[in-house]
PDB file of N, CA and C in Angstrom:
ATOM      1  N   UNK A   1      -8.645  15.149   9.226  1.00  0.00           N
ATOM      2  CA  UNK A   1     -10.079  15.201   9.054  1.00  0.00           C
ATOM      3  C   UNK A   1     -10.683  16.207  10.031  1.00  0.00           C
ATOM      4  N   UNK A   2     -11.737  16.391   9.249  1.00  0.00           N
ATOM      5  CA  UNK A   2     -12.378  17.371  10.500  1.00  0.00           C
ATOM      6  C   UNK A   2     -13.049  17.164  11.487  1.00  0.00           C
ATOM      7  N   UNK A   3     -13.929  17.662  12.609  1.00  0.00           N
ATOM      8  CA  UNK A   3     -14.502  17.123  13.963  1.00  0.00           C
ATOM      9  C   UNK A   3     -15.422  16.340  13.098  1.00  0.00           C
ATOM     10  N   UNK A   4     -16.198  17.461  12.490  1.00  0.00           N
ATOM     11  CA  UNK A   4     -17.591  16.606  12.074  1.00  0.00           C
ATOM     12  C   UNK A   4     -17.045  15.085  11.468  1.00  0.00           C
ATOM     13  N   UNK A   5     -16.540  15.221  10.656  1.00  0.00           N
ATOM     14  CA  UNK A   5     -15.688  14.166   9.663  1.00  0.00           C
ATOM     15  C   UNK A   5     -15.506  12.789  10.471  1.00  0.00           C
ATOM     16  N   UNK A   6     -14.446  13.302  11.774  1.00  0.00           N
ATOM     17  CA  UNK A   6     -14.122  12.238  12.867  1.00  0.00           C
ATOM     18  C   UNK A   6     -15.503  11.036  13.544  1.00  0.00           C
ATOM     19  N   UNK A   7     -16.656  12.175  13.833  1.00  0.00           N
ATOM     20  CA  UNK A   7     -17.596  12.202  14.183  1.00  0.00           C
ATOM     21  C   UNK A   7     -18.650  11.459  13.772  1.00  0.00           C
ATOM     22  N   UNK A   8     -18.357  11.560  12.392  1.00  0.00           N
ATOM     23  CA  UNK A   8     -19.369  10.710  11.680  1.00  0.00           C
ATOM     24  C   UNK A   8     -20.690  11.457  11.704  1.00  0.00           C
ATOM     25  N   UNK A   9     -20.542  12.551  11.444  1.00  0.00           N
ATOM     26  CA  UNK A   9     -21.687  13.883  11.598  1.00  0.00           C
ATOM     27  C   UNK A   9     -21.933  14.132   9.950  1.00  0.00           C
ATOM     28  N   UNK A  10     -22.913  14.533   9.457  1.00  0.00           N
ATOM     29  CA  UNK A  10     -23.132  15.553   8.168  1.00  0.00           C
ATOM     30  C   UNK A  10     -21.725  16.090   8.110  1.00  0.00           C
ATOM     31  N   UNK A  11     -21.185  16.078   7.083  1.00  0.00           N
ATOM     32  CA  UNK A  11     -20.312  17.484   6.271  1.00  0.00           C
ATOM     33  C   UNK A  11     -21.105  17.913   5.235  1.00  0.00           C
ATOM     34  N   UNK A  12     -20.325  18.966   4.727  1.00  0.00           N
ATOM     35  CA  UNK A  12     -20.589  19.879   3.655  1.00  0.00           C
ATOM     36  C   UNK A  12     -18.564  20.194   3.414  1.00  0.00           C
ATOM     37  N   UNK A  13     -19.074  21.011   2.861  1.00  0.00           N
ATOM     38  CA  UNK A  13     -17.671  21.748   2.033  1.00  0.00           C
ATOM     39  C   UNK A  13     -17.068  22.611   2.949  1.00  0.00           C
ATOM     40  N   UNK A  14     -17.397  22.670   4.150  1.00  0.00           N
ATOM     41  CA  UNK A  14     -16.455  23.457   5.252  1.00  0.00           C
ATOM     42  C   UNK A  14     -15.799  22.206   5.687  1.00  0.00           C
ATOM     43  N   UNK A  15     -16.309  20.969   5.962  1.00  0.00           N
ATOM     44  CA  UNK A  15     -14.858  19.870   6.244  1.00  0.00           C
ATOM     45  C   UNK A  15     -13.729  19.851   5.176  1.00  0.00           C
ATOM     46  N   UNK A  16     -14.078  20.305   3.704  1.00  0.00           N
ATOM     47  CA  UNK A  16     -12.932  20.478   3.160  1.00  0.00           C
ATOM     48  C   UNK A  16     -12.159  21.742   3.481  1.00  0.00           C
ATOM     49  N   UNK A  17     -12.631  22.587   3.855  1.00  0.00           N
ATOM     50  CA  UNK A  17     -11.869  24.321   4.446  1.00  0.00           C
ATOM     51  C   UNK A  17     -11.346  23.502   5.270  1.00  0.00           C
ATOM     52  N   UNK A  18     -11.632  22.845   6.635  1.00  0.00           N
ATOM     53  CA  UNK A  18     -10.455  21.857   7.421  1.00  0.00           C
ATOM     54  C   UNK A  18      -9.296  21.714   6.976  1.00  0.00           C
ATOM     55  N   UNK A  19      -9.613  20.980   5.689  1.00  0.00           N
ATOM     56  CA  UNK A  19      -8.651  20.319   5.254  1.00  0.00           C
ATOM     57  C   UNK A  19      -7.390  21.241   4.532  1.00  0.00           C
ATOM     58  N   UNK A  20      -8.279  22.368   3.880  1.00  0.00           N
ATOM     59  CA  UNK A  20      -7.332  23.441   3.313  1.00  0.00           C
ATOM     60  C   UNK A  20      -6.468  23.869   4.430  1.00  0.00           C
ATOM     61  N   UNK A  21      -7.095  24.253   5.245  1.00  0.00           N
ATOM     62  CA  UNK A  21      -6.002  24.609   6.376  1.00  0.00           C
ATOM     63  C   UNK A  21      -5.068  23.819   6.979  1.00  0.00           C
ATOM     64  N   UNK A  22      -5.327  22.444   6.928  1.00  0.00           N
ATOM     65  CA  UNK A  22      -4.291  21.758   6.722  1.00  0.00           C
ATOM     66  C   UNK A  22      -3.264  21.292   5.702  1.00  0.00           C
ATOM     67  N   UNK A  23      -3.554  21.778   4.647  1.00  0.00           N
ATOM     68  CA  UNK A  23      -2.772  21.748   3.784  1.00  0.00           C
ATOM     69  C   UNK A  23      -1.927  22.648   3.460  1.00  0.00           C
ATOM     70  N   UNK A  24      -2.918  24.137   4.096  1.00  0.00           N
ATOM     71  CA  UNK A  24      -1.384  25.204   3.931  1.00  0.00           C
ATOM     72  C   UNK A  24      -0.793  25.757   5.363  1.00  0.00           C
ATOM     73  N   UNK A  25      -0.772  24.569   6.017  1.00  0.00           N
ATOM     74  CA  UNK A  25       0.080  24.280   7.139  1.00  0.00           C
ATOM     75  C   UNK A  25       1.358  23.464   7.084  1.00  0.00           C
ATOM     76  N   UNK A  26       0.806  22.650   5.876  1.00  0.00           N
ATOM     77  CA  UNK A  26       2.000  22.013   5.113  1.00  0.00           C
ATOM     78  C   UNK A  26       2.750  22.482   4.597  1.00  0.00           C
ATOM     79  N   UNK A  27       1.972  23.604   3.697  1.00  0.00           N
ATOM     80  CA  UNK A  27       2.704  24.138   2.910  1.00  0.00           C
ATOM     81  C   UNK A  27       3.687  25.096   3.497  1.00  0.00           C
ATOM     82  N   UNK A  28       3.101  25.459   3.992  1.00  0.00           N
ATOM     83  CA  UNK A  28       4.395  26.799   5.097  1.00  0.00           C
ATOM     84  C   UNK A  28       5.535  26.025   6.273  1.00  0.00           C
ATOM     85  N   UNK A  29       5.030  24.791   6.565  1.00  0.00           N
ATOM     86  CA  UNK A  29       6.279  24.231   7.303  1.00  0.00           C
ATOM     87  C   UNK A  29       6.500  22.859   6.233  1.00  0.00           C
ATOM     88  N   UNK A  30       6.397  22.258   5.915  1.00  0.00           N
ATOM     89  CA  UNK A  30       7.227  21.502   4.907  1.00  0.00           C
ATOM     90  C   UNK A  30       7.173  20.042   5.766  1.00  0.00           C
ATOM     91  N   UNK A  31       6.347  20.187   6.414  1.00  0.00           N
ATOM     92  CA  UNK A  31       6.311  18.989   7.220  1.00  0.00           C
ATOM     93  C   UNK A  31       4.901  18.287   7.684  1.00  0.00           C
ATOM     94  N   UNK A  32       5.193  17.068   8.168  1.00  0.00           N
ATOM     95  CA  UNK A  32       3.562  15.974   8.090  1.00  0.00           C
ATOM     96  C   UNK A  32       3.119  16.633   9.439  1.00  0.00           C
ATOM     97  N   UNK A  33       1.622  16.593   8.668  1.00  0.00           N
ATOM     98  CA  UNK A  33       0.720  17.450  10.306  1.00  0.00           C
ATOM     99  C   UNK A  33       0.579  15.950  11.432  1.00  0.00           C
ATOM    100  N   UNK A  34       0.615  16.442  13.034  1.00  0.00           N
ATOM    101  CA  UNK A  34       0.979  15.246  13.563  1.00  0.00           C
ATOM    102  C   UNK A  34       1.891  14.529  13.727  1.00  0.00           C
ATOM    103  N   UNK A  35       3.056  14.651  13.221  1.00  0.00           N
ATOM    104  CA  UNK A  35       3.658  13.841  12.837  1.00  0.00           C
ATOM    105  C   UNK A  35       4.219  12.428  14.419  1.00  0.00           C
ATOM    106  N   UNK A  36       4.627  11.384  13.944  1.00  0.00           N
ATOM    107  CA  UNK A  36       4.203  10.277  15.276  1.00  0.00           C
ATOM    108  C   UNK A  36       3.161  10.183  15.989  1.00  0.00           C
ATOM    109  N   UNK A  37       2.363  10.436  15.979  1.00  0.00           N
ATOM    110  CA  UNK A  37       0.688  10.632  16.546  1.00  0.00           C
ATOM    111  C   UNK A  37      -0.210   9.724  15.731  1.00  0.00           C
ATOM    112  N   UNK A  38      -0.499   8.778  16.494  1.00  0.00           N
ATOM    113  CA  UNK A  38      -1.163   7.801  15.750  1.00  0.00           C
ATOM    114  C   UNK A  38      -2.846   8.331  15.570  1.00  0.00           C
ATOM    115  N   UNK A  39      -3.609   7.722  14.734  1.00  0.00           N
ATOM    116  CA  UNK A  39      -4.834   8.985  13.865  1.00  0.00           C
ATOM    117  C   UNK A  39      -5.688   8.766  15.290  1.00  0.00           C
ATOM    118  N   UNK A  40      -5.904   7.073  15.624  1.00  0.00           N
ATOM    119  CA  UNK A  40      -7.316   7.463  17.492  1.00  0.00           C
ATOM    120  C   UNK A  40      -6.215   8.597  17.880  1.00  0.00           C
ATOM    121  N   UNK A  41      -5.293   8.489  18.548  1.00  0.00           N
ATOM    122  CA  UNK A  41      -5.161   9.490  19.316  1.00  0.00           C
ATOM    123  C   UNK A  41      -4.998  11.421  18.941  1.00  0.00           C
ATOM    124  N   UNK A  42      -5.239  11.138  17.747  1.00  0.00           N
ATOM    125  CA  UNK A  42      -5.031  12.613  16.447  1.00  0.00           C
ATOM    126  C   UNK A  42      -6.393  12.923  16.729  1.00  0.00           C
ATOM    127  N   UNK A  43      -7.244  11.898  16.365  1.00  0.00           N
ATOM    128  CA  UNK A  43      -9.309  12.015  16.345  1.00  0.00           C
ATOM    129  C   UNK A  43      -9.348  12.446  17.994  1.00  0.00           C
ATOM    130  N   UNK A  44      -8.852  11.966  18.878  1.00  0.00           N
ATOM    131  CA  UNK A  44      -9.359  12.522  20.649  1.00  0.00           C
ATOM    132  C   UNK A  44      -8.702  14.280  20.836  1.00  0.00           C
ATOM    133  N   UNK A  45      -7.069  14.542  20.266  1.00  0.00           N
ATOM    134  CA  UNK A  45      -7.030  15.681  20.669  1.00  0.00           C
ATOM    135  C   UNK A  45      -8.086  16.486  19.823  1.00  0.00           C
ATOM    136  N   UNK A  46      -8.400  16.463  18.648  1.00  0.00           N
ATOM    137  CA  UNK A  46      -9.301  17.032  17.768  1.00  0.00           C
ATOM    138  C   UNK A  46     -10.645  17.501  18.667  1.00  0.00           C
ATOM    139  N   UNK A  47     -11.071  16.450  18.444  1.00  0.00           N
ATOM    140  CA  UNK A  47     -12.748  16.299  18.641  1.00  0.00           C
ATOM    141  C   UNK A  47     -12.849  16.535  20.546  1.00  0.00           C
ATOM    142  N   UNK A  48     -12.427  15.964  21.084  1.00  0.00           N
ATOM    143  CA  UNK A  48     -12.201  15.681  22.701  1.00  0.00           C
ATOM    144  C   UNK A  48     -11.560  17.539  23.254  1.00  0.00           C
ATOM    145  N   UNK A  49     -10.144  17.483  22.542  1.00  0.00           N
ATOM    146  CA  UNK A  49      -9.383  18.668  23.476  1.00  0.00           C
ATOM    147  C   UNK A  49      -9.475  20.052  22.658  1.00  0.00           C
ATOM    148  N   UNK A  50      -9.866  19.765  21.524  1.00  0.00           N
ATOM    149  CA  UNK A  50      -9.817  20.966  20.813  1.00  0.00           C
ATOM    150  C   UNK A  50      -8.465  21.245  20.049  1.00  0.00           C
ATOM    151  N   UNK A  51      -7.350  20.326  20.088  1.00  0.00           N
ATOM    152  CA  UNK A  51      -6.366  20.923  19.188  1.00  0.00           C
ATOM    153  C   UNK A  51      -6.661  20.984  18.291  1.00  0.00           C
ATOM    154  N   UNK A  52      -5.044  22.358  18.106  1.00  0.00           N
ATOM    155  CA  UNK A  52      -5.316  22.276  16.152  1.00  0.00           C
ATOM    156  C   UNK A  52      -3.843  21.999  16.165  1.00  0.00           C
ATOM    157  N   UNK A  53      -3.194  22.361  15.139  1.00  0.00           N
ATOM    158  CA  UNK A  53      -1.861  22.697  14.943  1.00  0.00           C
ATOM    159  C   UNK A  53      -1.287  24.017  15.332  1.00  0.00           C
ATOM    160  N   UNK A  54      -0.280  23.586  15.426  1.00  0.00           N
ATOM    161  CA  UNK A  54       0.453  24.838  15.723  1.00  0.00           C
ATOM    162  C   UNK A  54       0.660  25.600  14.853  1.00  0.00           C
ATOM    163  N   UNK A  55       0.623  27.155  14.919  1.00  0.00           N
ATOM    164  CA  UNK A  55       0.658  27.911  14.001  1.00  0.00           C
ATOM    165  C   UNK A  55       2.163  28.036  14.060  1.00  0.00           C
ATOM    166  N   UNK A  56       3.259  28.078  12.599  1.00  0.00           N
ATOM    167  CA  UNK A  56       4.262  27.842  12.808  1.00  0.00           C
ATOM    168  C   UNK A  56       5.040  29.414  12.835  1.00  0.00           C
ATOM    169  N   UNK A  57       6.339  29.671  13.344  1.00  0.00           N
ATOM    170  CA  UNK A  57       6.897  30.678  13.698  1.00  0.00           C
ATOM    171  C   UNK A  57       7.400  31.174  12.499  1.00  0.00           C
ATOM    172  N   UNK A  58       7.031  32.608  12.931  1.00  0.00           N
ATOM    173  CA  UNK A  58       7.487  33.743  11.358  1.00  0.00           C
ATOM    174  C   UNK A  58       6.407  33.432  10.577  1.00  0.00           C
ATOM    175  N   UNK A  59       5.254  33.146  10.363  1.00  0.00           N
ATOM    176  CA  UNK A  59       3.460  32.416   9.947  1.00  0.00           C
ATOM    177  C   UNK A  59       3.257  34.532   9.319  1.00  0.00           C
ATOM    178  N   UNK A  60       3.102  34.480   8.593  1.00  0.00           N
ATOM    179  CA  UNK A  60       2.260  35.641   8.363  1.00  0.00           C
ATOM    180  C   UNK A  60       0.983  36.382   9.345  1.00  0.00           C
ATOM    181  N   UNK A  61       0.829  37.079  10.203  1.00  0.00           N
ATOM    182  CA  UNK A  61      -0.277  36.985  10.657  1.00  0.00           C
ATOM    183  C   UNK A  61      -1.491  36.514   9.859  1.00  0.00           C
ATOM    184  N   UNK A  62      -1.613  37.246   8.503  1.00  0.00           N
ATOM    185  CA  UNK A  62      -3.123  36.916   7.864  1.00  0.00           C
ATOM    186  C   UNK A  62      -3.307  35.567   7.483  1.00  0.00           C
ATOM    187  N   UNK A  63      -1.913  34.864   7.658  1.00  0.00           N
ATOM    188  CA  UNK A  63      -2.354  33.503   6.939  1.00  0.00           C
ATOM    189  C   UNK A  63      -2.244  32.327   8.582  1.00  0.00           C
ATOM    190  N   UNK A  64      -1.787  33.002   9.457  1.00  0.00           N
ATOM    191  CA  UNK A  64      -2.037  32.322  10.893  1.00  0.00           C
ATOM    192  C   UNK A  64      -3.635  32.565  11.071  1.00  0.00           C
ATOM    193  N   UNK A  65      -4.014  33.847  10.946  1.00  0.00           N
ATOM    194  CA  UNK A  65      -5.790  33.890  11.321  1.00  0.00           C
ATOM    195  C   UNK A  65      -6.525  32.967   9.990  1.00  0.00           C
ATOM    196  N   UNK A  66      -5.770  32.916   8.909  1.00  0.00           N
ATOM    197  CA  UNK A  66      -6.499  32.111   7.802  1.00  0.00           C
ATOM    198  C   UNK A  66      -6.903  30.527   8.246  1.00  0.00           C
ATOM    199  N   UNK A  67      -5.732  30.068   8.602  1.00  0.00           N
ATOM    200  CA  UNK A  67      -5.626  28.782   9.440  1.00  0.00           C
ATOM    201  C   UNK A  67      -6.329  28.642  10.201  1.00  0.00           C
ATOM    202  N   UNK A  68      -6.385  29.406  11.223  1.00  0.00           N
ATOM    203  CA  UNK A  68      -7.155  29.749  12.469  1.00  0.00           C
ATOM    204  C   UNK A  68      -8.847  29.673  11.976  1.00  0.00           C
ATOM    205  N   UNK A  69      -9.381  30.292  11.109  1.00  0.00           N
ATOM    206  CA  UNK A  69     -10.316  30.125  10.698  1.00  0.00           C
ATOM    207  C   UNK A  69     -11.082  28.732   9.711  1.00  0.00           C
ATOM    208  N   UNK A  70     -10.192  28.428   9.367  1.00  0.00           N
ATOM    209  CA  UNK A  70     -10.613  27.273   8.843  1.00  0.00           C
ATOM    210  C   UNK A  70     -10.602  25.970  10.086  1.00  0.00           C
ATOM    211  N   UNK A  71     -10.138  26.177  11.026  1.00  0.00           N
ATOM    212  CA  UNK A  71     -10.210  24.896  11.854  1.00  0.00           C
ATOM    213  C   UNK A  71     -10.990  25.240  12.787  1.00  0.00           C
ATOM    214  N   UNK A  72     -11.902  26.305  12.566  1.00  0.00           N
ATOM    215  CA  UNK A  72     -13.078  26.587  13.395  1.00  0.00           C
ATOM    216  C   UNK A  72     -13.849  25.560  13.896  1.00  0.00           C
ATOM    217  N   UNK A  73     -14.230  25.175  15.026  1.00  0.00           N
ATOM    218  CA  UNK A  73     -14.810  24.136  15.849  1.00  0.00           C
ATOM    219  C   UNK A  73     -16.227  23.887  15.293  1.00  0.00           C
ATOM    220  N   UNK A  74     -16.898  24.756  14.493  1.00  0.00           N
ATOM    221  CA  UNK A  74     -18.317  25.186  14.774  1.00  0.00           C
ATOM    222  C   UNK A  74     -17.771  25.254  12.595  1.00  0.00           C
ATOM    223  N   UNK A  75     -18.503  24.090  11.827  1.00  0.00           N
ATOM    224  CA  UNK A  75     -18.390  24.046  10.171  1.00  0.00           C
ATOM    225  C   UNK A  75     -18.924  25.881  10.041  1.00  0.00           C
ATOM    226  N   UNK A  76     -19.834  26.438  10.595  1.00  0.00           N
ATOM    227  CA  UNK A  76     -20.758  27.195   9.714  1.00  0.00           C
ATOM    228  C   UNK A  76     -20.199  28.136   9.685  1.00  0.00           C
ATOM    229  N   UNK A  77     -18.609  28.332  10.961  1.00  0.00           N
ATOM    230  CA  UNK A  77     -18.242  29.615  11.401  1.00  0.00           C
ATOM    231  C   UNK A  77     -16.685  29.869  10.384  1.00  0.00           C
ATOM    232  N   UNK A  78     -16.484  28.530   9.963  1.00  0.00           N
ATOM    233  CA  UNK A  78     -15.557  28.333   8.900  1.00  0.00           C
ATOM    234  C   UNK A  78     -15.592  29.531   7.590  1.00  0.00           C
ATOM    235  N   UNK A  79     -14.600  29.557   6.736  1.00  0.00           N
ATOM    236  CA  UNK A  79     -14.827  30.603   5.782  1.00  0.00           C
ATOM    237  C   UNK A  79     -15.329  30.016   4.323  1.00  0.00           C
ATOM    238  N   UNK A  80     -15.907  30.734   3.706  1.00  0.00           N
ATOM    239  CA  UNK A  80     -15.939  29.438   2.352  1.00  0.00           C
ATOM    240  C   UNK A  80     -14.662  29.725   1.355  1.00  0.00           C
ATOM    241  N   UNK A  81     -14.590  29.231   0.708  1.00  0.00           N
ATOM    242  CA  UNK A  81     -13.565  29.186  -0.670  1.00  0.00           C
ATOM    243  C   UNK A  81     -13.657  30.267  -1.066  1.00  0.00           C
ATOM    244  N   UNK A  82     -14.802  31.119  -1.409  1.00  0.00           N
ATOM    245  CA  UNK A  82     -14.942  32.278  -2.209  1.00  0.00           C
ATOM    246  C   UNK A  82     -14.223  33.149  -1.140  1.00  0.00           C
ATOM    247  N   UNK A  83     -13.847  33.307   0.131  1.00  0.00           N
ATOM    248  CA  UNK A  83     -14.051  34.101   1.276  1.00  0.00           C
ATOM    249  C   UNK A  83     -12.393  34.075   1.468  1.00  0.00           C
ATOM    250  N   UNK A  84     -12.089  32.529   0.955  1.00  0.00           N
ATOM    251  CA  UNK A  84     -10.519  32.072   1.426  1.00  0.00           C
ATOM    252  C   UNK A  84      -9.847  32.996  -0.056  1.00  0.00           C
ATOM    253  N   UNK A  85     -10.383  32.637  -1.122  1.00  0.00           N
ATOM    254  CA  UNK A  85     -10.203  33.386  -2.442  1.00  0.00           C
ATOM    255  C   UNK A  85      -9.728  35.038  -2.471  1.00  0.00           C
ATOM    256  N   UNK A  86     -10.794  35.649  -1.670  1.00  0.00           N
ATOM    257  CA  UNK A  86     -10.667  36.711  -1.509  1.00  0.00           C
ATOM    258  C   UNK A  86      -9.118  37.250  -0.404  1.00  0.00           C
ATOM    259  N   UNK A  87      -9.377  36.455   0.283  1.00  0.00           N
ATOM    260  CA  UNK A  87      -8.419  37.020   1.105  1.00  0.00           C
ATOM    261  C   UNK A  87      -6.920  36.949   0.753  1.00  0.00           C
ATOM    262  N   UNK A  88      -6.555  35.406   0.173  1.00  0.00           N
ATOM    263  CA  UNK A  88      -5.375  35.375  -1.155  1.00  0.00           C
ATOM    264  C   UNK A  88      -5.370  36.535  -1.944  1.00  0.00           C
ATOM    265  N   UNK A  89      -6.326  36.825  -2.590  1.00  0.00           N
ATOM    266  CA  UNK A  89      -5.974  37.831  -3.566  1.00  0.00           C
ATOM    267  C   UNK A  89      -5.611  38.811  -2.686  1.00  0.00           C
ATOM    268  N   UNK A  90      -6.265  39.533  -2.090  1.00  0.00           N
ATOM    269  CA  UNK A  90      -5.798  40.929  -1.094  1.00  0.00           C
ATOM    270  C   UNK A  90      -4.470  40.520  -0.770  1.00  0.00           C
ATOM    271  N   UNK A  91      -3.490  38.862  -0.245  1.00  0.00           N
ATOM    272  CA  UNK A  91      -2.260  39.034   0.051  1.00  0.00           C
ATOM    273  C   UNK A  91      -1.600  39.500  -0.988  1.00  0.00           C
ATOM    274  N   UNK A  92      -2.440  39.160  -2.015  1.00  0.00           N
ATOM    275  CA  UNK A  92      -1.207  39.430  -3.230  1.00  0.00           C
ATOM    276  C   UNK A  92      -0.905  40.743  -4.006  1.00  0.00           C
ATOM    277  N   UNK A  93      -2.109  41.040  -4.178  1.00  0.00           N
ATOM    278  CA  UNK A  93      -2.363  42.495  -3.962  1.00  0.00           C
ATOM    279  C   UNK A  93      -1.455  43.519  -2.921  1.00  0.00           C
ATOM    280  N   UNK A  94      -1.525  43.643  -1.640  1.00  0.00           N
ATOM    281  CA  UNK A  94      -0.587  43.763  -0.378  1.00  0.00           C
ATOM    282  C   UNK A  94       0.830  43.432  -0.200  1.00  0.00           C
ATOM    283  N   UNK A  95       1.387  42.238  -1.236  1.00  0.00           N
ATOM    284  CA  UNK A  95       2.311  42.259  -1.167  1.00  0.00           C
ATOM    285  C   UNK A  95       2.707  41.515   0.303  1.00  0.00           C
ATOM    286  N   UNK A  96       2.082  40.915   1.048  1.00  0.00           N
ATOM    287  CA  UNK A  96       2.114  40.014   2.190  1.00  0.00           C
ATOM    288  C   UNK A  96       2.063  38.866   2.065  1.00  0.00           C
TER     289      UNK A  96
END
């Protein structure tokens, strides 16, 4: 979930960009985000320390800053879908 999410703050559709980025964190390591980390103590590094995940090794750069951007601390600074859209296509396009 995302800070706001944790928080019990307003979302919008950038807590789901959160979530995208957690999902293609999954997707590139094949493995549960957190994994043994029970969710209070998942919600304190989040919201409290600022983690994210680790960006995993051999990560594409554009899709490490993709990640990187979606778990932006600050919803507004997040990218939208159309923005995440775009930048997929250019990988594919690129050949990256």
């Amino acid at each position: 979930m995302s800070p706001e999410i944790i928080q019990s703050k307003p979302a919008n559709q950038s807590a789901d960009v959160w979530s995208y980025g957690v999902v293609l964190w999954e997707l590139i390591t094949g493995e549960v985000p957190f994994k043994g980390i029970d969710e209070f103590q998942i919600a304190s590094l989040v919201v409290e320390k600022g983690y994210r995940l680790p960006i995993p090794n051999g990560c594409p750069p554009v899709m490490a800053t993709l990640m990187q951007l979606c778990w932006h601390a600050e919803p507004k600074l997040r990218p939208t879908f159309k923005q995440i859209l775009t930048t997929l296509d250019q990988i594919d396009v690129d050949g990256n």
